[in-house]
C-alpha atoms as a PDB file:
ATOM      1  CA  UNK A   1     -20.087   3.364   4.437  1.00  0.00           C
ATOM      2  CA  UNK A   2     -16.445   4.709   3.736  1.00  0.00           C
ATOM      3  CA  UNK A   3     -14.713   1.224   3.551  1.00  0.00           C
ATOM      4  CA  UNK A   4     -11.466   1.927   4.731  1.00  0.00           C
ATOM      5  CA  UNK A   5      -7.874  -0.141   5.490  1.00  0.00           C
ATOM      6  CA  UNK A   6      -7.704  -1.621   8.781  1.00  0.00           C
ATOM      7  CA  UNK A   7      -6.665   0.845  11.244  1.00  0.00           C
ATOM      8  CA  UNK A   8      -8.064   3.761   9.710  1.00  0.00           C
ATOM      9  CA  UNK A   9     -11.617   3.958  12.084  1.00  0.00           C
ATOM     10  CA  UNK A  10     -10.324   2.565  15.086  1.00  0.00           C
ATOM     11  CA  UNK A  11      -9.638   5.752  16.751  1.00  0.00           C
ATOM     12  CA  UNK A  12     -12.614   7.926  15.990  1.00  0.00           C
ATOM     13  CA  UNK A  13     -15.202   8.552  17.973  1.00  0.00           C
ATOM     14  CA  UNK A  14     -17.802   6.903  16.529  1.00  0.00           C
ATOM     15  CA  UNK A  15     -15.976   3.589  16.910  1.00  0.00           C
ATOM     16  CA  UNK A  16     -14.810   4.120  20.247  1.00  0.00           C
ATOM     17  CA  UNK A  17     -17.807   5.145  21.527  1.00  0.00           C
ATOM     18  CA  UNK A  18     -19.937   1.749  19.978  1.00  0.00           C
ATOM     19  CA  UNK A  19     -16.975  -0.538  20.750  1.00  0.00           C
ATOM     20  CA  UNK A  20     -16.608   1.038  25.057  1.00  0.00           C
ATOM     21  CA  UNK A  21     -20.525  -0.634  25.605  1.00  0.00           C
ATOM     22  CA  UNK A  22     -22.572  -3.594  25.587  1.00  0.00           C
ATOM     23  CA  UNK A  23     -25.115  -0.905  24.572  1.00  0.00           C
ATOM     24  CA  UNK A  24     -22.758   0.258  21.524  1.00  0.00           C
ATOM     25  CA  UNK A  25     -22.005  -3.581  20.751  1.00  0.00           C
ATOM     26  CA  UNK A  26     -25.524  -3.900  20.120  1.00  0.00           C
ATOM     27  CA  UNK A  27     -26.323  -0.681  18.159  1.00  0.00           C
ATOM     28  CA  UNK A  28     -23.611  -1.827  15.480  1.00  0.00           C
ATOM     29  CA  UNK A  29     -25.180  -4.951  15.880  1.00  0.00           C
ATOM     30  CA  UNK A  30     -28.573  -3.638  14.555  1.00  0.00           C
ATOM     31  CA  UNK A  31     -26.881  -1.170  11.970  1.00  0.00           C
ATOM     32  CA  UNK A  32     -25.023  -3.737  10.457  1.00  0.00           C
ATOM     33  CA  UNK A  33     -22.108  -0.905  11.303  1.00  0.00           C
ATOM     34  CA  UNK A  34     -17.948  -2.207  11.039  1.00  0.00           C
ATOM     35  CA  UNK A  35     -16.182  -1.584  13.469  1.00  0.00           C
ATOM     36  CA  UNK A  36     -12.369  -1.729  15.214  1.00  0.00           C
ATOM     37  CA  UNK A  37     -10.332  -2.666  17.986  1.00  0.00           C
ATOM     38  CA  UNK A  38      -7.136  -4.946  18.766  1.00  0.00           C
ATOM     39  CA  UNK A  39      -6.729  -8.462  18.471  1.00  0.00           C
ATOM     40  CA  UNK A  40      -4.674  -9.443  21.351  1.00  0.00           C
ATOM     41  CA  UNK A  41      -4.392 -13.155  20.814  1.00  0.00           C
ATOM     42  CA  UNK A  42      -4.753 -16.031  18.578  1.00  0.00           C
ATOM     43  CA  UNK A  43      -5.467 -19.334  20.304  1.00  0.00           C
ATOM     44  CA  UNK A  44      -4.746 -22.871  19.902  1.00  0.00           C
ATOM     45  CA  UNK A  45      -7.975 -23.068  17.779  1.00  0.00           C
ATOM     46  CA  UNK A  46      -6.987 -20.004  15.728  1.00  0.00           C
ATOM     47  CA  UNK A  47      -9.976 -17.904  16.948  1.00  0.00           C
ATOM     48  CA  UNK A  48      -9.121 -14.120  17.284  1.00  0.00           C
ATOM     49  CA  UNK A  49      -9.280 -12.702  20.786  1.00  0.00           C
ATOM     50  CA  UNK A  50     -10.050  -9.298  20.519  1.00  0.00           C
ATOM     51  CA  UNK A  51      -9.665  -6.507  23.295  1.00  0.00           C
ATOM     52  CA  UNK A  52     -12.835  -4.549  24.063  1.00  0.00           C
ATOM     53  CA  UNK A  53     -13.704  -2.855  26.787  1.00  0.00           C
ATOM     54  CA  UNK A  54     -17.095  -4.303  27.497  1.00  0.00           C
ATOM     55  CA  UNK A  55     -16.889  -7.251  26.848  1.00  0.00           C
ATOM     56  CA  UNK A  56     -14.655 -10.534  25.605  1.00  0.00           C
ATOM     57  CA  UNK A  57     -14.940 -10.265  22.085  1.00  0.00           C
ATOM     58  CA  UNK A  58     -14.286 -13.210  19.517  1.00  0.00           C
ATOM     59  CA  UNK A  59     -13.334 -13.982  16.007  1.00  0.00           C
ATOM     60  CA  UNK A  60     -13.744 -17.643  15.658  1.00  0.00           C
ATOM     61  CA  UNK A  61     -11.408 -19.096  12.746  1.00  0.00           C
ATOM     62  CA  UNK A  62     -13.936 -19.493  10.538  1.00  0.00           C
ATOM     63  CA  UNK A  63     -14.936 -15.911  10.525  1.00  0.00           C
ATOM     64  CA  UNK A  64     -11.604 -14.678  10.792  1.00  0.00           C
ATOM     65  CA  UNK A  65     -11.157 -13.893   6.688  1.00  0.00           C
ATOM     66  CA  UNK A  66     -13.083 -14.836   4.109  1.00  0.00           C
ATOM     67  CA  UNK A  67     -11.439 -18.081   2.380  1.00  0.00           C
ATOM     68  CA  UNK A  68     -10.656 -19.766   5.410  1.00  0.00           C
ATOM     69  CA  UNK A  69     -13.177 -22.348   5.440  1.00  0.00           C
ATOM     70  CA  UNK A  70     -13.030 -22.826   1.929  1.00  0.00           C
ATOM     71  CA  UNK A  71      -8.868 -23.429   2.267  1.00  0.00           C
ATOM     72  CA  UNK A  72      -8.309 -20.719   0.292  1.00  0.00           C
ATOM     73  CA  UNK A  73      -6.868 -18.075   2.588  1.00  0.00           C
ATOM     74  CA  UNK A  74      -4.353 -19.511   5.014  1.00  0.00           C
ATOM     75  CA  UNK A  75      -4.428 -19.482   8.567  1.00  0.00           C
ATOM     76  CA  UNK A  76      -1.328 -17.372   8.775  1.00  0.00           C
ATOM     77  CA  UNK A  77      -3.623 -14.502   7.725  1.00  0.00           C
ATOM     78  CA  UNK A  78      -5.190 -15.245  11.309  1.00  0.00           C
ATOM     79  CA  UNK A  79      -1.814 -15.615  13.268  1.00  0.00           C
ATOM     80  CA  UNK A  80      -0.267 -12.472  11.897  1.00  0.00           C
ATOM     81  CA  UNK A  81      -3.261 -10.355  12.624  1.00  0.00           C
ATOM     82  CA  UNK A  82      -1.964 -10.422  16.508  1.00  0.00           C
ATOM     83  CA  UNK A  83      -1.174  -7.118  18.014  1.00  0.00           C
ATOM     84  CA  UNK A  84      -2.979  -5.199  14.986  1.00  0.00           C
ATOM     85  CA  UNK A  85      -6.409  -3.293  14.655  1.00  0.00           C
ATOM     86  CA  UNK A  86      -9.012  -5.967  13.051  1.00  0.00           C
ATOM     87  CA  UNK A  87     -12.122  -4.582  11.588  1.00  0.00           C
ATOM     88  CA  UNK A  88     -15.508  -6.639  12.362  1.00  0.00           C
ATOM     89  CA  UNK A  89     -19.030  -6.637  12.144  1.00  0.00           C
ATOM     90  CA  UNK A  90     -21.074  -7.923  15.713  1.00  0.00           C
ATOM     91  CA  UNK A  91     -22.840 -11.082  14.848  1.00  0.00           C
ATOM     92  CA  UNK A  92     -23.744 -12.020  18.139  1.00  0.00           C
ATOM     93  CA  UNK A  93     -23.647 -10.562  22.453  1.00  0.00           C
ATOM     94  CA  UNK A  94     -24.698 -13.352  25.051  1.00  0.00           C
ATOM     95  CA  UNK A  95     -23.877 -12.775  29.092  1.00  0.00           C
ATOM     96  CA  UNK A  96     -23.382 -16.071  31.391  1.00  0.00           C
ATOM     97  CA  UNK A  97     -24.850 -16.250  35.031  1.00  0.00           C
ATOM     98  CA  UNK A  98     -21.714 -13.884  36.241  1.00  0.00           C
ATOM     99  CA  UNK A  99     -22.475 -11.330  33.784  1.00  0.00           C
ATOM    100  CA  UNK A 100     -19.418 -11.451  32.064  1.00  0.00           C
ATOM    101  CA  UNK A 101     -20.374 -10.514  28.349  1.00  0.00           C
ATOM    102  CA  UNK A 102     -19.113 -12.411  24.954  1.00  0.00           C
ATOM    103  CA  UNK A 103     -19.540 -10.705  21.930  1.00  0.00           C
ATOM    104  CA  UNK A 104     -19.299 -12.858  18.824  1.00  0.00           C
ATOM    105  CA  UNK A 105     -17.644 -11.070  15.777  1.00  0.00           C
ATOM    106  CA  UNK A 106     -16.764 -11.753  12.060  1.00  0.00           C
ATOM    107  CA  UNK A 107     -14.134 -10.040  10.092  1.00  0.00           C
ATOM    108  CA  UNK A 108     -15.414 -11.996   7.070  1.00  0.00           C
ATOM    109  CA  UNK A 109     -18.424 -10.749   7.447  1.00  0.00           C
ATOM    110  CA  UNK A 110     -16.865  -7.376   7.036  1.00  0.00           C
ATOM    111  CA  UNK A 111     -15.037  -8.337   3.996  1.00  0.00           C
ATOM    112  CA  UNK A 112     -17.665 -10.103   2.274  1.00  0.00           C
ATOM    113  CA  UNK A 113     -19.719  -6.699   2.751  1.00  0.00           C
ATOM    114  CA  UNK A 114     -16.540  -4.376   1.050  1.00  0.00           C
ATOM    115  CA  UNK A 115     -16.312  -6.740  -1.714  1.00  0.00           C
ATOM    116  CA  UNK A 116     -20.013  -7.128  -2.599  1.00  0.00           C
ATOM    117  CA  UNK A 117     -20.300  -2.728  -2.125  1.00  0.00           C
ATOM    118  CA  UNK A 118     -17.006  -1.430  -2.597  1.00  0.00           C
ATOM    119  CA  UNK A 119     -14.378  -3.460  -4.343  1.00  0.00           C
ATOM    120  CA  UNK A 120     -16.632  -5.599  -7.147  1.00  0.00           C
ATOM    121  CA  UNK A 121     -17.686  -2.380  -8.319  1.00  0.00           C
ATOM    122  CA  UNK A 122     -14.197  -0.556  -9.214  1.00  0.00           C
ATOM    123  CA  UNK A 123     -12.940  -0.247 -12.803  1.00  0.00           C
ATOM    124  CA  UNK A 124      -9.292  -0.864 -14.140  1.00  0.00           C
ATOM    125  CA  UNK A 125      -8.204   3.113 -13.874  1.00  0.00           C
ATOM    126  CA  UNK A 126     -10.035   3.842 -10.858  1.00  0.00           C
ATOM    127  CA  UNK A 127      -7.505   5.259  -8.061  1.00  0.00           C
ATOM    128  CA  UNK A 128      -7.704   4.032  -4.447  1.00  0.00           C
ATOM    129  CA  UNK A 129      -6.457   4.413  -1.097  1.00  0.00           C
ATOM    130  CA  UNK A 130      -4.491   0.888   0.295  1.00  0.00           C
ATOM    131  CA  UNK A 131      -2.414   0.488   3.452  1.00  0.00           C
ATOM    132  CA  UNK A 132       1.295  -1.459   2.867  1.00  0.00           C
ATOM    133  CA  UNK A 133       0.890  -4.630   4.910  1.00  0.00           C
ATOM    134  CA  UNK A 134       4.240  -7.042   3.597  1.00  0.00           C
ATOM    135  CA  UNK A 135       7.108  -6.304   1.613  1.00  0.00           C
ATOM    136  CA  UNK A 136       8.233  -9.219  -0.336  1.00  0.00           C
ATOM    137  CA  UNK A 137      11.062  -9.071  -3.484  1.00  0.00           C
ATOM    138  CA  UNK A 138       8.704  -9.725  -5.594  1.00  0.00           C
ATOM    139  CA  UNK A 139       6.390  -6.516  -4.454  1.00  0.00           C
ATOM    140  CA  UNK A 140       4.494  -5.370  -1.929  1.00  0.00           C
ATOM    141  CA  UNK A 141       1.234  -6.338  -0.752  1.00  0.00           C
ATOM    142  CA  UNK A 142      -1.383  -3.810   0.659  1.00  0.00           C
ATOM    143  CA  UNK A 143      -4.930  -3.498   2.587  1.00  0.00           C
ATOM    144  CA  UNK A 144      -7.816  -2.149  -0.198  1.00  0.00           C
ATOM    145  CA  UNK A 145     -10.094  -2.169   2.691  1.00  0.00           C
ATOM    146  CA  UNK A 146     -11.012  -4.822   5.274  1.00  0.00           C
ATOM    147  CA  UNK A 147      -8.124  -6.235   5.053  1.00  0.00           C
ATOM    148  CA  UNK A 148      -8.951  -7.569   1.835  1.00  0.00           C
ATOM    149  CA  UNK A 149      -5.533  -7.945   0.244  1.00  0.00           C
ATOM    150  CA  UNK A 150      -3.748  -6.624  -2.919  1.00  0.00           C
ATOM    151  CA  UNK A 151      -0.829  -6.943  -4.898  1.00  0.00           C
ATOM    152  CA  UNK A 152       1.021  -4.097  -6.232  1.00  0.00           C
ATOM    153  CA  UNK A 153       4.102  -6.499  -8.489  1.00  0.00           C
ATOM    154  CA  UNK A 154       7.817  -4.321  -8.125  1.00  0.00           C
ATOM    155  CA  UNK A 155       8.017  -3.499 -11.717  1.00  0.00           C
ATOM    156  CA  UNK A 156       4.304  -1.170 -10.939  1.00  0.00           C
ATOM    157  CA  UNK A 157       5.851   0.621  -8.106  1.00  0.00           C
ATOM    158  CA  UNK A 158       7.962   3.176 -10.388  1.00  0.00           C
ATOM    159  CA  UNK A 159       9.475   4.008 -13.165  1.00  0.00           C
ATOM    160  CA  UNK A 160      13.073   4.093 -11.404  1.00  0.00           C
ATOM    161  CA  UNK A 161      13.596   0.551 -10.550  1.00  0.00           C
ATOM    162  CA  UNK A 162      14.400  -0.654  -7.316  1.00  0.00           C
ATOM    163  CA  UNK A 163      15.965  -4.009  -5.877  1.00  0.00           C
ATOM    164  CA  UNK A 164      13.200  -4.328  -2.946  1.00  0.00           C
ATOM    165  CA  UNK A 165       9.708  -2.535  -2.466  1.00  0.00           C
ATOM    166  CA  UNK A 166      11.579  -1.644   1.081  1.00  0.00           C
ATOM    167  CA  UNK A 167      13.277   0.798  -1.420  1.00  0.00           C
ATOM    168  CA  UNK A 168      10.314   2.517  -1.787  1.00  0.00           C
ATOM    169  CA  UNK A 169       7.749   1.780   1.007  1.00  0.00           C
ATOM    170  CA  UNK A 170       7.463   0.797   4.534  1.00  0.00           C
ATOM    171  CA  UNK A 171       4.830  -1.642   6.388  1.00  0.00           C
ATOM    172  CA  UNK A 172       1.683   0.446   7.394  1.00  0.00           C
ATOM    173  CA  UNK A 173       2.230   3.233   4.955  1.00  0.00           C
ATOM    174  CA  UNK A 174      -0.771   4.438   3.302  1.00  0.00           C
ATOM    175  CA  UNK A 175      -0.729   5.130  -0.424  1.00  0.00           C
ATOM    176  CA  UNK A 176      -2.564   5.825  -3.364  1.00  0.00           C
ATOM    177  CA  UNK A 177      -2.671   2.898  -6.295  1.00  0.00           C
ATOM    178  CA  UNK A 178      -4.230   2.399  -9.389  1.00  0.00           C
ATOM    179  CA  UNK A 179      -6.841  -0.812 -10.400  1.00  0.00           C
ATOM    180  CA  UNK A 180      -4.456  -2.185 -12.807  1.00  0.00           C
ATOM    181  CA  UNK A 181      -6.307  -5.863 -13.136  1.00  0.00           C
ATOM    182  CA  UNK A 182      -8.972  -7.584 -11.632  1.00  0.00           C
ATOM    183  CA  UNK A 183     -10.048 -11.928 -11.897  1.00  0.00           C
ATOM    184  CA  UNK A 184     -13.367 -12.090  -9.996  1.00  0.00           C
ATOM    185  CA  UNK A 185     -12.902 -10.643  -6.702  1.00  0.00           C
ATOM    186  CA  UNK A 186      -8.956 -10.210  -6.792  1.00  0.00           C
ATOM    187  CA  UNK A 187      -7.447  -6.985  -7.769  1.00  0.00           C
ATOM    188  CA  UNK A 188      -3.737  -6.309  -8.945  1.00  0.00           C
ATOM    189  CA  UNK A 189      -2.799  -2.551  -8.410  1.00  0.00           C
ATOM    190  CA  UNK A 190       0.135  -0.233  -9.994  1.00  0.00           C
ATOM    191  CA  UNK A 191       1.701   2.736  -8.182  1.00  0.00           C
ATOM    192  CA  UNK A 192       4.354   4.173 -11.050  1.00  0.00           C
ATOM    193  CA  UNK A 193       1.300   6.247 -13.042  1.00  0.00           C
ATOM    194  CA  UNK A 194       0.144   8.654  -9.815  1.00  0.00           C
ATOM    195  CA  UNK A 195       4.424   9.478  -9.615  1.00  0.00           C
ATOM    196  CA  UNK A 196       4.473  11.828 -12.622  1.00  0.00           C
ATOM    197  CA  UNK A 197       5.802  12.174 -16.189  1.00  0.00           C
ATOM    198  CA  UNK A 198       9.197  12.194 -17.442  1.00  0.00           C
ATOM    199  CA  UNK A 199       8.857  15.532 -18.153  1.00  0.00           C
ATOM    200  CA  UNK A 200       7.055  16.449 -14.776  1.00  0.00           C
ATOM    201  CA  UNK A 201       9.187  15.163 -12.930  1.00  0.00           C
ATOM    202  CA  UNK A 202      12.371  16.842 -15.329  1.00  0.00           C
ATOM    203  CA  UNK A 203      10.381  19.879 -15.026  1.00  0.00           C
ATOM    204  CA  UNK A 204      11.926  20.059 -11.297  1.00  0.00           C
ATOM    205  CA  UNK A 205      15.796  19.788 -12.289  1.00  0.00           C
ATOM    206  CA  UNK A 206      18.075  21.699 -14.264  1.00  0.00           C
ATOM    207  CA  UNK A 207      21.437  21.404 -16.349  1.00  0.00           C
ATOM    208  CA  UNK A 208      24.082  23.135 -13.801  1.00  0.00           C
ATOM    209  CA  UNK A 209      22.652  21.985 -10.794  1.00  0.00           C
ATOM    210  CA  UNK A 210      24.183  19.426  -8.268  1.00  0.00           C
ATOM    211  CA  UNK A 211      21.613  17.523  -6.499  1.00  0.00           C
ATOM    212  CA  UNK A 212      21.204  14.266  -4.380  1.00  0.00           C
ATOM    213  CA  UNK A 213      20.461  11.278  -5.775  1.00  0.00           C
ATOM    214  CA  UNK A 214      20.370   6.630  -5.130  1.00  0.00           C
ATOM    215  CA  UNK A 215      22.724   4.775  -7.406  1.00  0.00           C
ATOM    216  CA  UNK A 216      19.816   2.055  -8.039  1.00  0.00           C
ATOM    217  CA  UNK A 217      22.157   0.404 -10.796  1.00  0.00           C
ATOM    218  CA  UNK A 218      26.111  -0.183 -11.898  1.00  0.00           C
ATOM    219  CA  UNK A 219      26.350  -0.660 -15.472  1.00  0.00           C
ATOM    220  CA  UNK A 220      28.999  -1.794 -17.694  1.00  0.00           C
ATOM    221  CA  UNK A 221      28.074   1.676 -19.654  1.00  0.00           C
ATOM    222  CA  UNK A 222      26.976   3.800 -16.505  1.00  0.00           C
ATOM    223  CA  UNK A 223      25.955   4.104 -13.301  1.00  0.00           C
ATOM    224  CA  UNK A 224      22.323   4.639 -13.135  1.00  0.00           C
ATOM    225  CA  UNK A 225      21.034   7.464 -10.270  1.00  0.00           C
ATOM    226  CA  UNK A 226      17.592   7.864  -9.098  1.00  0.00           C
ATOM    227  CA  UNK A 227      17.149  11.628  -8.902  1.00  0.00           C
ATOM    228  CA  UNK A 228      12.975  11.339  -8.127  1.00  0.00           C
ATOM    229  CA  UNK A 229      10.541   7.612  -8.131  1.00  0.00           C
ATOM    230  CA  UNK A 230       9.766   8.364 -11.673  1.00  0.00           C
ATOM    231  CA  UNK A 231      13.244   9.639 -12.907  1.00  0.00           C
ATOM    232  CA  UNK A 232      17.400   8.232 -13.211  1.00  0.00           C
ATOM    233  CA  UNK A 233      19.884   9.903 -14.613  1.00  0.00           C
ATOM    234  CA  UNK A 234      22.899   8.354 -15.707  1.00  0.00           C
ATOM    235  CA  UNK A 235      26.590   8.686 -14.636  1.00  0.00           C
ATOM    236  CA  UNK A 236      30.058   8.095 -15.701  1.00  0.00           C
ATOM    237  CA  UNK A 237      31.603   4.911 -13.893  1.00  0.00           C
ATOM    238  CA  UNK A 238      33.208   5.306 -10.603  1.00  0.00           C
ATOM    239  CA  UNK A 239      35.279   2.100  -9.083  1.00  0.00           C
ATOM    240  CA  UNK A 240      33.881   3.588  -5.363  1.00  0.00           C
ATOM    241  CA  UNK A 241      30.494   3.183  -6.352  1.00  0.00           C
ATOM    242  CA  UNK A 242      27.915   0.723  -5.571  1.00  0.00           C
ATOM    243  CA  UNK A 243      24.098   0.268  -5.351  1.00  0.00           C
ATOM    244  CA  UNK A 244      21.818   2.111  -3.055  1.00  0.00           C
ATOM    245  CA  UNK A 245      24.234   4.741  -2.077  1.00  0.00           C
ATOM    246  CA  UNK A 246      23.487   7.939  -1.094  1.00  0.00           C
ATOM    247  CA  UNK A 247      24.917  10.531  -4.066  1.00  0.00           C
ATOM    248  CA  UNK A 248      25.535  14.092  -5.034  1.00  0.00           C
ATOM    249  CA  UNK A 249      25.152  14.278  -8.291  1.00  0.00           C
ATOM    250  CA  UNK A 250      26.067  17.681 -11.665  1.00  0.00           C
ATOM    251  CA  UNK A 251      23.430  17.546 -13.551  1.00  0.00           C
ATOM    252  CA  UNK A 252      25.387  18.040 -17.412  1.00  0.00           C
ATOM    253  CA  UNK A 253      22.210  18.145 -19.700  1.00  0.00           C
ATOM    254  CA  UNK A 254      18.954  17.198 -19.591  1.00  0.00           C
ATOM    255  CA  UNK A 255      17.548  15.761 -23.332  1.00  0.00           C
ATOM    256  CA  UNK A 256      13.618  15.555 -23.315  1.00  0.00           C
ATOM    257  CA  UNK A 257      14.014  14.069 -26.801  1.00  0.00           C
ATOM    258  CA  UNK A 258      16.128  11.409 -26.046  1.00  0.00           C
ATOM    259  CA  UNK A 259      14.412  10.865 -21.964  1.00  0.00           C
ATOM    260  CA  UNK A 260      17.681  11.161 -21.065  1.00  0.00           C
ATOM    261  CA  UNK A 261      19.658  12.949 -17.734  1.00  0.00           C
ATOM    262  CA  UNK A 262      23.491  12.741 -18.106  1.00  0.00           C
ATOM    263  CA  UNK A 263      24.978  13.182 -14.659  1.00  0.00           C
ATOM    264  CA  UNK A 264      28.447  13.071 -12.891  1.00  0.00           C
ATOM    265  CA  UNK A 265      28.975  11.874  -9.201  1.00  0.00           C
ATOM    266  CA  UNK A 266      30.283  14.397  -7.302  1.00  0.00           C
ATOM    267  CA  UNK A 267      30.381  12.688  -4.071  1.00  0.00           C
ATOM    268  CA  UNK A 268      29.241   9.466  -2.196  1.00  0.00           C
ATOM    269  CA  UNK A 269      27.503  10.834   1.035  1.00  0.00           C
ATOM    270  CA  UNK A 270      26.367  10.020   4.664  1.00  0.00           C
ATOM    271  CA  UNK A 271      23.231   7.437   4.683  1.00  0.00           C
ATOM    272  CA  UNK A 272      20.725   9.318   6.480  1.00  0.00           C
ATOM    273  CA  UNK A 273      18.196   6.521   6.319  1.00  0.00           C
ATOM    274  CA  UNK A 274      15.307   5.224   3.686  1.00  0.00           C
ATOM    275  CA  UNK A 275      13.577   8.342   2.495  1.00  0.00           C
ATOM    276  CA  UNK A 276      10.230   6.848   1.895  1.00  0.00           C
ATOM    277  CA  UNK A 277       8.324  10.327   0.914  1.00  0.00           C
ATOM    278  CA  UNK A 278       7.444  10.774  -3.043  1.00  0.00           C
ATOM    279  CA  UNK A 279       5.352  13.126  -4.418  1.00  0.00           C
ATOM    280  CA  UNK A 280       1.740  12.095  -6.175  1.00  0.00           C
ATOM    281  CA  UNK A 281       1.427  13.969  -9.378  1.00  0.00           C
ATOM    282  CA  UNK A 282      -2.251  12.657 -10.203  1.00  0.00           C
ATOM    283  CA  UNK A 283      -5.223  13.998  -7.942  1.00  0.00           C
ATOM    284  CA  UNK A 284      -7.745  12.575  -9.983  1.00  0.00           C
ATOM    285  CA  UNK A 285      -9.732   9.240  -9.010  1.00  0.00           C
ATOM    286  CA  UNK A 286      -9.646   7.346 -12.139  1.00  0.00           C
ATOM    287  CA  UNK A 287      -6.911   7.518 -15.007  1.00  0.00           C
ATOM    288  CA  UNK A 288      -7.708   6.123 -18.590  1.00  0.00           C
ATOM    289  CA  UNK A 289      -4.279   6.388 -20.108  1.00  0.00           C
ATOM    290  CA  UNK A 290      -1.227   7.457 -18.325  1.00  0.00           C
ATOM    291  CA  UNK A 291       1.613   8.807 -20.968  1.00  0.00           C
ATOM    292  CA  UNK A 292       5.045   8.722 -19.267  1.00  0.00           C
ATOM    293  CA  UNK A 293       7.288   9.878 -22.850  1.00  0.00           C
ATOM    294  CA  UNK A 294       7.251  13.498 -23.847  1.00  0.00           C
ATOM    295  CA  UNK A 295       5.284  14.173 -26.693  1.00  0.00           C
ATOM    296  CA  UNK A 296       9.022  15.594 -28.752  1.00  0.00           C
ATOM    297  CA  UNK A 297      10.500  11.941 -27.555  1.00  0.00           C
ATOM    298  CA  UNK A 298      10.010   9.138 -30.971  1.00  0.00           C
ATOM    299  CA  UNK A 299       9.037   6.987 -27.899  1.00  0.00           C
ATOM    300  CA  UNK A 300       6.263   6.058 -26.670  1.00  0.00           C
ATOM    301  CA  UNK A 301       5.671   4.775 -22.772  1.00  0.00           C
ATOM    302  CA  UNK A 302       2.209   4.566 -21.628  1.00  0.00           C
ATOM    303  CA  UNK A 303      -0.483   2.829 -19.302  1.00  0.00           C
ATOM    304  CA  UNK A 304      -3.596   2.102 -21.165  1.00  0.00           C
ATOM    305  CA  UNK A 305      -6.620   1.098 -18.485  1.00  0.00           C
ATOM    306  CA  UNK A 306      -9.024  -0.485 -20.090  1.00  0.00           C
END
């Protein structure tokens, strides 16, 4: 099984095939297979009503997340699942005298089987797919799979910093993180490490240019400019200036031995919206140190996973 975020089977044809039958229903049944579809309401009992074709399909509170009956996981996790692709395992199909068919289904069933295969066997390092879910100031929170949830804290998400993770992401993005922590079954992630070096990310500037950039930060000093996620330059003060607007910026000199960019706003231009698209630098599916300082920089940044 490729555990996935929610949403990510739900239109294949595998899943649309077992999901369109009672027949299907009770193949995944049998298999043990997860599968997908909408949850259209959440009633007064907090039981998931979820649209199938074949059948009225239910996820009763209790198997609507793992933690629920334990008061762990609150019941808004049920409530805001309205409207959204749940993931499920069949437990249970039963037909009353009219032949109308009720298929009983747990989404904690589903998690319970991603955490006990999937997630409870990843390493600090290892690099996985997650799906943004919320934005709050304090970071973002994503899907590993399941709709088991993660944490990815703002400082993690780059190097440039940013006043909200809306700076960065948007709800039901998918992105690639990195197993930062984990206490028992709950995982803290970081994003910065897959968004490239100093230098890599340098390596795609030069002195002379004039480029667009964010003002992220007004200084006393300087006015600090995101040029890339992992890279800010920084700028002479400007009374017209204020954070996140849209910049050209000269480039004056770039100093690998100092990790600095010294920049001049040229102009303050038109908002064109939130450019959410970054670049991944890292392909690979598990990091054991991540070394953002050049090696001719007398500092020293870096991630150690261990």
């Amino acid at each position: 099984m490729n555990y996935k975020p929610e949403g990510s089977i739900f239109k294949t044809a595998e899943n649309q095939r077992l999901i369109s039958s009672t027949e299907g229903l009770a193949e995944a049944m049998e298999r043990g297979i997860i599968l997908e579809a909408r949850a259209a309401v959440c009633d007064s009992n907090h039981d998931l009503i979820v649209d199938l074709p074949c059948a009225n399909g239910i996820i009763r509170r209790e198997n609507g997340a793992i933690g629920i009956s334990e008061g762990k996981t609150r019941d808004i996790a049920l409530i805001s699942r309205v409207n959204k692709i749940v993931c499920f395992k069949v437990i249970g199909i039963s037909s009353n005298e009219n032949g109308n068919v009720t298929a009983e289904l747990s989404r904690a069933a589903a998690q319970r089987e991603f955490i006990e295969k999937y997630s409870d066997k990843l390493n600090i390092g290892d690099v996985i797919e997650a799906k943004i879910t919320h934005l709050e100031q304090f970071g973002c929170f994503v899907d590993i799979g399941c709709g088991v949830p993660s944490l990815i804290p703002i400082d993690a998400i780059s190097v440039s910093r940013i006043a909200h993770p809306s700076d960065r992401f948007k709800v039901g993005q998918f992105i690639r993180a990195v197993v930062r922590s984990r206490e028992d079954s709950r995982i803290c992630l970081t994003h910065k490490e897959l968004l490239g070096t100093w230098e890599e990310n340098a390596n795609n500037f030069q002195a002379g240019e004039t480029v667009s950039g964010i003002v992220r930060s007004v200084e006393n000093y300087g006015i600090f400019v995101e040029l890339a996620p992992n890279l800010a330059g920084l700028a002479e003060l400007r009374d017209d200036i204020q954070p996140g607007q849209n910049v050209s910026v000269y480039i004056k000199a770039i100093i690998p031995e100092k990790m600095k960019v010294k920049l001049v706003i040229v102009d303050i231009c038109e908002d064109c919206g939130n450019d959410i698209s970054f670049k991944y630098f890292c392909s690979d599916d598990h990091l054991d140190i991540w070394e953002y300082s050049p090696v001719c920089s007398g500092r020293k940044i870096a991630t150690e996973f261990n």
